[in-house]
Protein backbone atom coordinates (compact mmCIF):
# COMPACT_ATOMS: atom_id res chain seq x y z
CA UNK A 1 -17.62 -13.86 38.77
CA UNK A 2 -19.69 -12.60 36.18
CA UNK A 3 -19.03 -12.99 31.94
CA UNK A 4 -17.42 -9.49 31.36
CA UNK A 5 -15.13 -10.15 34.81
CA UNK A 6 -14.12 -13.98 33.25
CA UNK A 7 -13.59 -12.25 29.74
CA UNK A 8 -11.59 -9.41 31.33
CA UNK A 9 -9.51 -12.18 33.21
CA UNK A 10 -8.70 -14.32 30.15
CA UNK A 11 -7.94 -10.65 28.33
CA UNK A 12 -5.10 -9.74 30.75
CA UNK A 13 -4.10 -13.18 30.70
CA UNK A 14 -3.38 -13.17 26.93
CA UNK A 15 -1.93 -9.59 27.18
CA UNK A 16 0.63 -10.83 29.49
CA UNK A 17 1.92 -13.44 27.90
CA UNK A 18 4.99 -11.77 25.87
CA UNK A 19 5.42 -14.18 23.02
CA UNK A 20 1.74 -13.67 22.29
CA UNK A 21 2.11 -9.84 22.01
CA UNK A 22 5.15 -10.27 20.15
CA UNK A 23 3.63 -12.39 17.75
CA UNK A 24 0.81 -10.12 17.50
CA UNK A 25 2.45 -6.87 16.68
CA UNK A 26 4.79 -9.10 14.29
CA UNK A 27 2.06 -10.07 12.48
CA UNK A 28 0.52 -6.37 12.56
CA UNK A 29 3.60 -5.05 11.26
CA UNK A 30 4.34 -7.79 8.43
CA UNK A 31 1.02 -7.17 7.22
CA UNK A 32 1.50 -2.96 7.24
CA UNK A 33 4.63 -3.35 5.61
CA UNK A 34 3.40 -5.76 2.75
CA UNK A 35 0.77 -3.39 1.85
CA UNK A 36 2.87 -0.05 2.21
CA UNK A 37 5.17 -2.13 -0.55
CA UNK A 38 2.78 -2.64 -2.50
CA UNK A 39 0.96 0.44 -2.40
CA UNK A 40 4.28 2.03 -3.17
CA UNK A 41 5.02 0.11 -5.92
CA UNK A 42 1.81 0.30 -7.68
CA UNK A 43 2.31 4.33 -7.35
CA UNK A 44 5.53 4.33 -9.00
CA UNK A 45 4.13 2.18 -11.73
CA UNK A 46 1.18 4.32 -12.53
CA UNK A 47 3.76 7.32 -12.49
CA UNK A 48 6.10 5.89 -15.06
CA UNK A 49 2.77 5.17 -17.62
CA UNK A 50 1.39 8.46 -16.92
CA UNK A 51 4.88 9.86 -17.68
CA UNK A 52 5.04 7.45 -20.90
CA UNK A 53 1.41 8.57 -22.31
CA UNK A 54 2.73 11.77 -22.02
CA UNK A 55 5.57 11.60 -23.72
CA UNK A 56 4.12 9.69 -26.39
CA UNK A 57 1.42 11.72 -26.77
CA UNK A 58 3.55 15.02 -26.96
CA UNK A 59 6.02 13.20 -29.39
CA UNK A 60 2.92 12.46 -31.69
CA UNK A 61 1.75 16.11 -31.93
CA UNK A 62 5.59 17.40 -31.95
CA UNK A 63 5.50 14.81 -35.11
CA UNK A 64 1.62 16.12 -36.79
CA UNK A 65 2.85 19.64 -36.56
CA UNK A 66 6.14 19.15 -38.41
CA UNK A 67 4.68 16.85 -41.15
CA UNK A 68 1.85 19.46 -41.66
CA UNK A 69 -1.03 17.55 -40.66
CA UNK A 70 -1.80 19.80 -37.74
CA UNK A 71 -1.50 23.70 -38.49
């Protein structure tokens, strides 16, 4: 039996055993759905400062051209 038959062996081996697989695509999918959270959060976050710059920047010039400053 050569290395890449003994490596192929022990492979399938691991493959077939259900609670490793199980555990593996557990894991796979804890780890997906920790970073899609996060990901997600950090998007909503930069949405609501964008949306707050913007508003306080609009309020400031809505406030410059009533007081005169900007014509």
């Amino acid at each position: 039996m050569t290395e890449a038959d003994a490596f192929e062996t022990a492979i399938r081996r691991v493959l077939s055993d259900d609670e490793v697989v199980r555990r593996f695509w557990q894991r796979g999918y804890l780890e997906l759905t920790s970073h899609a959270e996060s990901n997600a959060s950090r998007w909503l976050g930069r949405r609501i400062l964008t949306a707050a710059v913007i508003a306080l920047t609009t309020a400031g010039l809505v406030w410059l051209v009533k007081t005169g400053a900007l014509k």
